[in-house]
C-alpha atoms as a PDB file:
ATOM      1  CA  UNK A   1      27.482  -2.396  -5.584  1.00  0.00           C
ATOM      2  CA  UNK A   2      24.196  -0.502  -5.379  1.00  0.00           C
ATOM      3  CA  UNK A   3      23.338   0.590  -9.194  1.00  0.00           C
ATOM      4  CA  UNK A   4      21.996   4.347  -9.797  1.00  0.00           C
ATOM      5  CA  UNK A   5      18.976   4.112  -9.268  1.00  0.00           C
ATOM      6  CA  UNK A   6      19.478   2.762  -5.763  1.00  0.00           C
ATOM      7  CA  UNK A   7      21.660   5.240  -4.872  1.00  0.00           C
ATOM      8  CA  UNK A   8      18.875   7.651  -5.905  1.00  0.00           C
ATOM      9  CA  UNK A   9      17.570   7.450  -2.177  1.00  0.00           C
ATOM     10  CA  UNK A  10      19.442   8.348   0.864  1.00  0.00           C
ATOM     11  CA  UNK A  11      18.686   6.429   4.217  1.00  0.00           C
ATOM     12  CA  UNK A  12      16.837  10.173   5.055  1.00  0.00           C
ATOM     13  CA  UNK A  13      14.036   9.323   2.647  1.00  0.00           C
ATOM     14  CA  UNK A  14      13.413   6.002   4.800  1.00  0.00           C
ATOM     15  CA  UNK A  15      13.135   7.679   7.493  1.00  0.00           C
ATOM     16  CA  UNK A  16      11.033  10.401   6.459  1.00  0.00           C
ATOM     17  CA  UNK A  17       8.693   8.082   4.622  1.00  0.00           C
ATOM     18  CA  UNK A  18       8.442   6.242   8.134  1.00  0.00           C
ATOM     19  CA  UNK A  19       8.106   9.728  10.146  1.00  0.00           C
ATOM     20  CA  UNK A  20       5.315  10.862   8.161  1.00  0.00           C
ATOM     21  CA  UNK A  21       3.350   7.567   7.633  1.00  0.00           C
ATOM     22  CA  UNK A  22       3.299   7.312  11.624  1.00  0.00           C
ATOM     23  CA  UNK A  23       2.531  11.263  12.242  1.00  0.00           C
ATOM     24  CA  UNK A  24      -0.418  11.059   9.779  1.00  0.00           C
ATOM     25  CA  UNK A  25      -1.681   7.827  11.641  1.00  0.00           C
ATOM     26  CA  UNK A  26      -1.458   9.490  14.862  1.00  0.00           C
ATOM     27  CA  UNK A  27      -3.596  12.715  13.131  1.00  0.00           C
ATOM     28  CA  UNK A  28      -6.007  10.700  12.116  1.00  0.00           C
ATOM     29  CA  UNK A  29      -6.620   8.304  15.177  1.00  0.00           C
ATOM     30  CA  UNK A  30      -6.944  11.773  17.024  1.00  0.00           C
ATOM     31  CA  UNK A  31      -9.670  13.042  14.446  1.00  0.00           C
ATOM     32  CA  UNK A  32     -11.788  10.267  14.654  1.00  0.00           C
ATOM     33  CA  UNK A  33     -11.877  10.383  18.323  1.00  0.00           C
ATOM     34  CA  UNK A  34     -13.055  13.846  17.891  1.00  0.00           C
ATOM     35  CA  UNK A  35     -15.224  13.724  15.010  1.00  0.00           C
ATOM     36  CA  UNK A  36     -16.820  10.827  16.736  1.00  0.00           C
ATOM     37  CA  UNK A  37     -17.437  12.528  19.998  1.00  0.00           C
ATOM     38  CA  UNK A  38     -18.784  15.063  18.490  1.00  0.00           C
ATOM     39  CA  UNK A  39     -21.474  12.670  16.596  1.00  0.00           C
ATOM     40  CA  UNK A  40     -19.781  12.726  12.950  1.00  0.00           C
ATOM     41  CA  UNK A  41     -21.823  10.648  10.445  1.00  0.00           C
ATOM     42  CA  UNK A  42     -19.522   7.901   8.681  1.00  0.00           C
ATOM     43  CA  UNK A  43     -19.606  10.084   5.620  1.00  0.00           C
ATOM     44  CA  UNK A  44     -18.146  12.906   7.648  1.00  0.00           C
ATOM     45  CA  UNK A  45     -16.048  10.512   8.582  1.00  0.00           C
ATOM     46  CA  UNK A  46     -14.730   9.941   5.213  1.00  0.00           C
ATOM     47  CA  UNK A  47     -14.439  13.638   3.778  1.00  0.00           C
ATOM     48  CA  UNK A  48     -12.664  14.459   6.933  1.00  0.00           C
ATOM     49  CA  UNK A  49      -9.848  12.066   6.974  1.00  0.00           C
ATOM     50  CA  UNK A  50      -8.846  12.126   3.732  1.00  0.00           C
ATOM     51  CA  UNK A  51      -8.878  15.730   3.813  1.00  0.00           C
ATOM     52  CA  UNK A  52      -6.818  16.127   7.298  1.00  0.00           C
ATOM     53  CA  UNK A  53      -4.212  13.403   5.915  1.00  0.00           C
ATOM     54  CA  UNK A  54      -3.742  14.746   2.678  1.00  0.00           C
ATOM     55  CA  UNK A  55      -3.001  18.602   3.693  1.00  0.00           C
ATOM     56  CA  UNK A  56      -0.285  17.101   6.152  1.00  0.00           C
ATOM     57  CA  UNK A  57       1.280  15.273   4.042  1.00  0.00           C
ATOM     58  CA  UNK A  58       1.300  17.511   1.039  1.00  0.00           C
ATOM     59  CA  UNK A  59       2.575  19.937   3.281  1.00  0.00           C
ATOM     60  CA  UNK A  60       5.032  18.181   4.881  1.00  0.00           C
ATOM     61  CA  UNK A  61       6.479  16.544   1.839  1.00  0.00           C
ATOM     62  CA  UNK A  62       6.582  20.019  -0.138  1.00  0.00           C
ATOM     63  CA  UNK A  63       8.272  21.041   2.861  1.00  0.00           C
ATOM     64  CA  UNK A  64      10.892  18.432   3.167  1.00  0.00           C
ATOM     65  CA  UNK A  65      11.574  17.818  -0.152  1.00  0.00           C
ATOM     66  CA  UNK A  66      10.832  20.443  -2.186  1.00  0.00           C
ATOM     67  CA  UNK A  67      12.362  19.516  -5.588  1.00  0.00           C
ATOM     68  CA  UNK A  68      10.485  16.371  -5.566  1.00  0.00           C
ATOM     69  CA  UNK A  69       6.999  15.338  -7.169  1.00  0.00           C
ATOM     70  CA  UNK A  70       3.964  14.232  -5.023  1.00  0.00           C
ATOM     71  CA  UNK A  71       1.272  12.004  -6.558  1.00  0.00           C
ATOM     72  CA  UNK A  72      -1.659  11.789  -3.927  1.00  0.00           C
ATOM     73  CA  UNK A  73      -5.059   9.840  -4.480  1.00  0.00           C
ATOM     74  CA  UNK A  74      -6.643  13.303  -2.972  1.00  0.00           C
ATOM     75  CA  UNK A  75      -5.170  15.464  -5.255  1.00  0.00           C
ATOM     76  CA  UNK A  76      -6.212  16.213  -8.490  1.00  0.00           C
ATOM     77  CA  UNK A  77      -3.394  16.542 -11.052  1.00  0.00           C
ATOM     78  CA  UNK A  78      -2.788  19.005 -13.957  1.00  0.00           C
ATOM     79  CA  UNK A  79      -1.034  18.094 -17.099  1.00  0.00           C
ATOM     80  CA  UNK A  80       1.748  20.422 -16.072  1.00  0.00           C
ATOM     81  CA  UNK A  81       2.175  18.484 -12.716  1.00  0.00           C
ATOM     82  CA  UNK A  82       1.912  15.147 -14.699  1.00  0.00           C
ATOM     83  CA  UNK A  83       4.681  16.575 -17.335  1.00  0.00           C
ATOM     84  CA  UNK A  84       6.507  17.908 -14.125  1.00  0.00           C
ATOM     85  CA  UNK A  85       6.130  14.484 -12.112  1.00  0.00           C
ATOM     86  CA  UNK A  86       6.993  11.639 -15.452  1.00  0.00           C
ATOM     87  CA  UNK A  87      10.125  13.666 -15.882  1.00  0.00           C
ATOM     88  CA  UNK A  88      11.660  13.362 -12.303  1.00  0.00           C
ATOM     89  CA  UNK A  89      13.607  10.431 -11.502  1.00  0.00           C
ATOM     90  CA  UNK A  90      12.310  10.729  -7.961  1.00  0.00           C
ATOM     91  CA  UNK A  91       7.967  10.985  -7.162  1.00  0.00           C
ATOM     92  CA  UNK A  92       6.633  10.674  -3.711  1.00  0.00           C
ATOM     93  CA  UNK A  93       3.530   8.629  -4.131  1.00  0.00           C
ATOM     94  CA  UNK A  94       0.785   8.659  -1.258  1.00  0.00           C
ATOM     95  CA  UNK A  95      -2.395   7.447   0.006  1.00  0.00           C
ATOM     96  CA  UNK A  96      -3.204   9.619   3.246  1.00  0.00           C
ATOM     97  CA  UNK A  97      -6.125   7.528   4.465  1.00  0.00           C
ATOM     98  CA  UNK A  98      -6.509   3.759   2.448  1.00  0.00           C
ATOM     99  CA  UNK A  99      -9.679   2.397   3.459  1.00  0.00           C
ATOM    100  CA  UNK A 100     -11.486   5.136   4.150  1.00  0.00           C
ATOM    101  CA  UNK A 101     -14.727   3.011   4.553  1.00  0.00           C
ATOM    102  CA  UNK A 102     -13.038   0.887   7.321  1.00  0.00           C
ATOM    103  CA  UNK A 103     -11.605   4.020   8.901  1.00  0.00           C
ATOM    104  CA  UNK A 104     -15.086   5.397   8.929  1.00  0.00           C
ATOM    105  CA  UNK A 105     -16.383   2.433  11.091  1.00  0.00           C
ATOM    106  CA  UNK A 106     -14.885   2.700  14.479  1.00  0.00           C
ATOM    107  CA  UNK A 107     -13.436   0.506  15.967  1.00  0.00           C
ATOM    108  CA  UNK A 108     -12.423  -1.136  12.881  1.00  0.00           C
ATOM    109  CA  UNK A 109      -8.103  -1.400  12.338  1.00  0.00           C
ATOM    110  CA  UNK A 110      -7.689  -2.530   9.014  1.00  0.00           C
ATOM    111  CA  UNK A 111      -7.013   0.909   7.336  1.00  0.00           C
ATOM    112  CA  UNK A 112      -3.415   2.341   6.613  1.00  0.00           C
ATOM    113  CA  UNK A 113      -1.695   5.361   5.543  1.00  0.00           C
ATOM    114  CA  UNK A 114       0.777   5.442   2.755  1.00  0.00           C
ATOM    115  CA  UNK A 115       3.747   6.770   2.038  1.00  0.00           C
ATOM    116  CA  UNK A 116       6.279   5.857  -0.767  1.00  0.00           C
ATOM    117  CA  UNK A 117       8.901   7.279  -3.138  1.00  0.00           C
ATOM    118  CA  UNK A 118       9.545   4.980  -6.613  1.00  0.00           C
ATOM    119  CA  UNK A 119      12.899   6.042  -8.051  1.00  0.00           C
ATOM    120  CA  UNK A 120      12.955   5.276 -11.886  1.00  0.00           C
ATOM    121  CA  UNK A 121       9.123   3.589 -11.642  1.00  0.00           C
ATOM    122  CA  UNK A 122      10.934   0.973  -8.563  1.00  0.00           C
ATOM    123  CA  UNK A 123       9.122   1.421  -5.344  1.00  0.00           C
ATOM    124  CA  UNK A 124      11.995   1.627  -3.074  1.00  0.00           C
ATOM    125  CA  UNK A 125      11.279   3.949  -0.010  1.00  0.00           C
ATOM    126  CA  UNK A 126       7.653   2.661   1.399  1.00  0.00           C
ATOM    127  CA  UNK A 127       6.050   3.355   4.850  1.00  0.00           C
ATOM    128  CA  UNK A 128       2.735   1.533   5.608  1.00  0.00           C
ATOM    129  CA  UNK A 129       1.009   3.010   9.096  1.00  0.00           C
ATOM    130  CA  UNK A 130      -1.778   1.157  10.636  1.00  0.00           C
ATOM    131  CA  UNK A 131      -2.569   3.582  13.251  1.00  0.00           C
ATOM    132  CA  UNK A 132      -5.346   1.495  15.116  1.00  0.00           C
ATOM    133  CA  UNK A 133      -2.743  -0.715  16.070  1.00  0.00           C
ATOM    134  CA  UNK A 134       0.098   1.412  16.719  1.00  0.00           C
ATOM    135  CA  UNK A 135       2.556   0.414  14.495  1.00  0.00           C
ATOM    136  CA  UNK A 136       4.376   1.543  11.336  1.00  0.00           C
ATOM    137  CA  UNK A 137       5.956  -1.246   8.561  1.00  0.00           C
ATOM    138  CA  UNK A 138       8.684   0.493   6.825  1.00  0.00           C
ATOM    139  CA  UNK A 139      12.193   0.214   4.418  1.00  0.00           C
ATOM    140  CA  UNK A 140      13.937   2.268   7.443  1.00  0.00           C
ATOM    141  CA  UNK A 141      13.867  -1.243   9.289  1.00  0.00           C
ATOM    142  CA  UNK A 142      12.601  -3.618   6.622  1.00  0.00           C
ATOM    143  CA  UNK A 143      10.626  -6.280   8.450  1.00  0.00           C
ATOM    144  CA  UNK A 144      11.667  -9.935   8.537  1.00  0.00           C
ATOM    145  CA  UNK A 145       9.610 -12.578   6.430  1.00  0.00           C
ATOM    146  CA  UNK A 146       8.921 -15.345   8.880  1.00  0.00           C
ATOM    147  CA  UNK A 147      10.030 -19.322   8.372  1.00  0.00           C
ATOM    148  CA  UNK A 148       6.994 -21.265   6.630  1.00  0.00           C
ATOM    149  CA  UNK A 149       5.489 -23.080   9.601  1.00  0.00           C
ATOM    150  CA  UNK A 150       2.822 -26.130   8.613  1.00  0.00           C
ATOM    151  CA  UNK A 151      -0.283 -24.580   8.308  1.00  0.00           C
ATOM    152  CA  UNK A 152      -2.453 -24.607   5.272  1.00  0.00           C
ATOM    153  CA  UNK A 153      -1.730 -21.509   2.463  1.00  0.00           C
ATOM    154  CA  UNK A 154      -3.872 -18.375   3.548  1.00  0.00           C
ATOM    155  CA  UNK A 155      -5.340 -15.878   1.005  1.00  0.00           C
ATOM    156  CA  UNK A 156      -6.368 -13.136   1.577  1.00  0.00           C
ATOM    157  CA  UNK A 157      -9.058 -10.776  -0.194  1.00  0.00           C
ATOM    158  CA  UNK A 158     -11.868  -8.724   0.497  1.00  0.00           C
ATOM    159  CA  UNK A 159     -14.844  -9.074   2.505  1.00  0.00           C
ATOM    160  CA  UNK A 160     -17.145  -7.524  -0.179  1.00  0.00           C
ATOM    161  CA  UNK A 161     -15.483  -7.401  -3.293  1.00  0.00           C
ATOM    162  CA  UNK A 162     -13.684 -10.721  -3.706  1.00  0.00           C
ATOM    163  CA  UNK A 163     -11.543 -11.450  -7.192  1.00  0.00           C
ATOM    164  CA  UNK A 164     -12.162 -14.515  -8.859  1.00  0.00           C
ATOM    165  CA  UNK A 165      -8.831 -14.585  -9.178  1.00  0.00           C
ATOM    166  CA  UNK A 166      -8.451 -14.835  -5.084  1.00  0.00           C
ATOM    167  CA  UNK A 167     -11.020 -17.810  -5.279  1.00  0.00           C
ATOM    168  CA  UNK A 168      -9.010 -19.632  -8.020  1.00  0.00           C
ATOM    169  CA  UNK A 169      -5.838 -19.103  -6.135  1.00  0.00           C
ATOM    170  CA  UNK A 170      -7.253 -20.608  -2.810  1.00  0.00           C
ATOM    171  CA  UNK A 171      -8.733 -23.552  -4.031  1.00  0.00           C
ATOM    172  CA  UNK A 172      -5.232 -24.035  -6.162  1.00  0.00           C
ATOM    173  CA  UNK A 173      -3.029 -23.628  -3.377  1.00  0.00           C
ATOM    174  CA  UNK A 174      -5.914 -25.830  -1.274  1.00  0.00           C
ATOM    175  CA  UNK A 175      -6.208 -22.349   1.342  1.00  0.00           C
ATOM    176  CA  UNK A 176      -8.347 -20.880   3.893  1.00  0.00           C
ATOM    177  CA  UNK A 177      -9.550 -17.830   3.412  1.00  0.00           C
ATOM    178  CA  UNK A 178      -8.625 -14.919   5.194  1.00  0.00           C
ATOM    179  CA  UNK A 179     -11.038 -11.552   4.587  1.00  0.00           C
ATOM    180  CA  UNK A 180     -10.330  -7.781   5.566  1.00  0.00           C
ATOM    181  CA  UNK A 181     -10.543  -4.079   4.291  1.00  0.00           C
ATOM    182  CA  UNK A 182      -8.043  -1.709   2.857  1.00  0.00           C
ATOM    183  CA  UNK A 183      -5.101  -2.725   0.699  1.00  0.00           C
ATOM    184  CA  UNK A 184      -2.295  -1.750   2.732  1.00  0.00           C
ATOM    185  CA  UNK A 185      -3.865  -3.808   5.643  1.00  0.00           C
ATOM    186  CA  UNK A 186      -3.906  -6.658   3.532  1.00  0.00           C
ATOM    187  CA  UNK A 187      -0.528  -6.481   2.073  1.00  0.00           C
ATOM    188  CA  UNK A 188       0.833  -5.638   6.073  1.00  0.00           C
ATOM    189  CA  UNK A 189      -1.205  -9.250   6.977  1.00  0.00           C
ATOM    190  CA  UNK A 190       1.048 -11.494   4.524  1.00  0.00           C
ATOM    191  CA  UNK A 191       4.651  -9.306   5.940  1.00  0.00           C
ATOM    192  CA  UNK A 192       3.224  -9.725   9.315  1.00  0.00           C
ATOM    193  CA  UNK A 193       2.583 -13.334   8.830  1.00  0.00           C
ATOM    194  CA  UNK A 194      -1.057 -13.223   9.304  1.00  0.00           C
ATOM    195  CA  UNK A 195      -1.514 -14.569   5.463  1.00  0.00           C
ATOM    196  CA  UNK A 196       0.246 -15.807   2.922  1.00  0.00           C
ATOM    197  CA  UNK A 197      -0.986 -14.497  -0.303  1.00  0.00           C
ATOM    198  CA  UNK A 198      -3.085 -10.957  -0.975  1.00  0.00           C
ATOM    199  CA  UNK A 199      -4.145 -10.973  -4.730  1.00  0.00           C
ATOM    200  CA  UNK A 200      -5.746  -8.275  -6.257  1.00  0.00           C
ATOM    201  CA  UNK A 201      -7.778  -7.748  -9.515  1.00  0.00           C
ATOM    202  CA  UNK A 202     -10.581  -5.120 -10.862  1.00  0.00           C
ATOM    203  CA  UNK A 203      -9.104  -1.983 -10.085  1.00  0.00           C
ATOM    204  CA  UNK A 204      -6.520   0.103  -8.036  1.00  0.00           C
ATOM    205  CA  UNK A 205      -3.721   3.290  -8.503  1.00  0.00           C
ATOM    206  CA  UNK A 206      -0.468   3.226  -8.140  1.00  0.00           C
ATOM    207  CA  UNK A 207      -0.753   5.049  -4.645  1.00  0.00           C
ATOM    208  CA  UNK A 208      -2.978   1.834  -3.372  1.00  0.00           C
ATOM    209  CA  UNK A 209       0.027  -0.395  -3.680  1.00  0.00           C
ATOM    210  CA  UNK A 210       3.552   1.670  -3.902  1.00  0.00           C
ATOM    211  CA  UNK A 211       4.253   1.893  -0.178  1.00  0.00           C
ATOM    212  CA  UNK A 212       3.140  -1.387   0.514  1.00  0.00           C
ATOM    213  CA  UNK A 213       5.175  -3.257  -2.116  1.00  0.00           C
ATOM    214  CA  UNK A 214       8.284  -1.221  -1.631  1.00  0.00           C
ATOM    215  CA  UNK A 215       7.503  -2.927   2.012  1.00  0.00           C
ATOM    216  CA  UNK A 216       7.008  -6.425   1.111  1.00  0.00           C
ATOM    217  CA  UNK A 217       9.406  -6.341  -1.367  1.00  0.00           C
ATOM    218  CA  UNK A 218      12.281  -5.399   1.595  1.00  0.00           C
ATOM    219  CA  UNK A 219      10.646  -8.159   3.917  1.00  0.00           C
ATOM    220  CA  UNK A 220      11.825 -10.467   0.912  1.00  0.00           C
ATOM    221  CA  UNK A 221       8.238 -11.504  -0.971  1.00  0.00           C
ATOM    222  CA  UNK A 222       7.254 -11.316  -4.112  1.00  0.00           C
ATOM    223  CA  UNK A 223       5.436  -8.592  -5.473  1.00  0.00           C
ATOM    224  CA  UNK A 224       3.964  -8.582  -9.102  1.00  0.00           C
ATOM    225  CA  UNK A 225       1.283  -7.709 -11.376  1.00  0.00           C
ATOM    226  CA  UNK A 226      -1.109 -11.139 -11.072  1.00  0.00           C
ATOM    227  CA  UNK A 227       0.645 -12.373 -14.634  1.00  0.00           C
ATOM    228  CA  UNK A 228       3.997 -12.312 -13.413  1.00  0.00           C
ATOM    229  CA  UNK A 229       5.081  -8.519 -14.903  1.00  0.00           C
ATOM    230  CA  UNK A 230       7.011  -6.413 -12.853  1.00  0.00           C
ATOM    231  CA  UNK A 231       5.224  -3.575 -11.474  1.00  0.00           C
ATOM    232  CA  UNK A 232       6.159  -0.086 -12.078  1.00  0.00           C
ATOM    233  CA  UNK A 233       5.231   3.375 -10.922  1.00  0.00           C
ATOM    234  CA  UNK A 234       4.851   6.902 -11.877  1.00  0.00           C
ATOM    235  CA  UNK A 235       3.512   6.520 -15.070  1.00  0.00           C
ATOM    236  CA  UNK A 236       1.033   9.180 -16.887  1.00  0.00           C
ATOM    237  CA  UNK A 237      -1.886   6.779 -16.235  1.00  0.00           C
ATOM    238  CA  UNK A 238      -1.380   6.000 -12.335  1.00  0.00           C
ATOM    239  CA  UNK A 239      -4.191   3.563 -13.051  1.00  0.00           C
ATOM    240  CA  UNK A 240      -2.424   0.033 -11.866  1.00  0.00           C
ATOM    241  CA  UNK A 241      -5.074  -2.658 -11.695  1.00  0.00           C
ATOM    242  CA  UNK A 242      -4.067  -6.129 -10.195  1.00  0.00           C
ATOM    243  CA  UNK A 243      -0.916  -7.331  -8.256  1.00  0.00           C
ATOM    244  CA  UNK A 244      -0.028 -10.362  -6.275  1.00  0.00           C
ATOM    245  CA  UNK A 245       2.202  -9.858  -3.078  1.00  0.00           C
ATOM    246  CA  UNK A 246       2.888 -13.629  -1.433  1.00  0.00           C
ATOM    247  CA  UNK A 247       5.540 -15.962   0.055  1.00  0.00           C
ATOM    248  CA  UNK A 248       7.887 -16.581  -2.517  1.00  0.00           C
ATOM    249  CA  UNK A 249       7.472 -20.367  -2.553  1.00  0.00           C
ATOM    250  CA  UNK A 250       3.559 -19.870  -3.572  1.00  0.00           C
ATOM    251  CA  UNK A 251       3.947 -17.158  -6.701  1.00  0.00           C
ATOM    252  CA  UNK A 252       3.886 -20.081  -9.691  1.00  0.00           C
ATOM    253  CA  UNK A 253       1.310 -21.652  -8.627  1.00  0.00           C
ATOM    254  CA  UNK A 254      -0.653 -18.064  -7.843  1.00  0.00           C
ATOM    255  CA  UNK A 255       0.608 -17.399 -11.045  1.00  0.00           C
ATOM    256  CA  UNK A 256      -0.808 -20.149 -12.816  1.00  0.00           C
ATOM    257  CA  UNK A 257      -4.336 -19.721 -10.952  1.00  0.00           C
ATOM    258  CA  UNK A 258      -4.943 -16.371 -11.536  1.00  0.00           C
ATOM    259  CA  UNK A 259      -4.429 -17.218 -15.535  1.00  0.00           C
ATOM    260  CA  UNK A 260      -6.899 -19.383 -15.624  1.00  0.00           C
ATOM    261  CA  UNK A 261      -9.061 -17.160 -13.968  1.00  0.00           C
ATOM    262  CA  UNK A 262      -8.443 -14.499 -17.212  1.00  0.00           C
ATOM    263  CA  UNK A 263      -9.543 -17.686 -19.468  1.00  0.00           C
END
């Protein structure tokens, strides 16, 4: 039986989360095109797709679901909308444009849009859009986690701002290394199969992972803070710094790597 807090989202939310994830894609895949035709610098870039993404969403979501709380990276939040937000059950967390440097260099792909709702700090409505390539991952039609073929482990991290942890992890789990931009592409790359373990350490917010954990976790992986702790969302603080998302076979000995990495 489905507890409370489960019951807390109706298969509507899924599909809205999915709906708008793929509609802001498609807005932004359409304003590059533009801004870059019409000789945009990769700063304008930037500004501009955050900006576009944001206003739809926030509009759409305040529109759909009124009663509920939005917490978006491009927002800034008053203490009454923080006060407002920690005492709902139910916040709508977003990132309209992750990786907006990647976005900004056409004709990169590995940017994403966001869109989540955590019920009682669990991330259990997520939508992950990675426009470029014309799909949306999503809790409406969780994906399936595919068998473990022979290959050696793959981790994956960033191509300029690599964790330690990420390095201890590989050479624990003897991997290759896989490299590419914004969080939600990397988290997409381990449900997609293209990886096998995305950890992360030195700094993100709670709308950099919601959407794509509430993803992974309905594709069946594991999804953690990088000791092991569950993670949880909408707090005051939507500061959220590390996670591990991975095959569920490899999180002890990810685990166990990334602690000696805090040593």
């Amino acid at each position: 039986m489905a507890d409370s807090t489960e019951l807390l989202a109706s298969p509507d939310d899924h599909a809205l989360a999915h709906r708008l994830a793929t509609e802001a894609g498609a807005l932004l895949m359409a304003a590059r095109d533009e801004m870059v035709g019409n000789g945009a610098s990769s700063a304008d870039l930037k500004v501009e797709g955050d900006r576009r993404a944001n206003r739809f969403l926030m509009d759409a979501l305040a529109s759909e679901r009124p009663d509920d709380p939005i917490l978006s990276e491009e927002e800034r939040e008053n203490p009454e909308a923080t006060a407002t937000r920690l005492a709902s059950r139910r916040a709508w967390i977003v990132d309209p444009l992750d990786g907006t440097r990647e976005f900004s260099e056409p004709p990169r792909s590995d940017w994403a849009v966001h869109v989540a709702l955590c019920i009682d700090g669990e991330p259990l409505v997520g939508a992950v859009a990675l426009p470029a390539l014309g799909i949306t991952l999503s809790t409406l039609h969780p994906p399936e986690l595919a068998p473990r073929d022979d290959h050696p482990p793959r981790v994956i991290m960033s191509r300029t701002r690599p964790p330690a942890e990420a390095h201890r992890i590989t050479d624990a789990l003897a991997a290759t290394i896989v490299e590419m931009g914004s969080a939600g592409a990397k988290a997409m790359a381990v449900v997609r199969n293209e990886a096998d373990v995305y950890p992360h350490s030195g700094g993100q917010y709670e709308w950099d992972s919601c959407a794509p954990v509430a993803v992974a976790l309905a594709a069946g992986l594991w999804c953690t803070r990088l000791d092991g702790r569950p993670l949880r969302y909408n707090n005051e603080d939507p500061y959220l710094p590390d996670l591990l998302i991975c095959r569920p076979e490899m999180a002890p000995a990810a685990i166990a790597a990334a602690d000696l990495a805090h040593d």
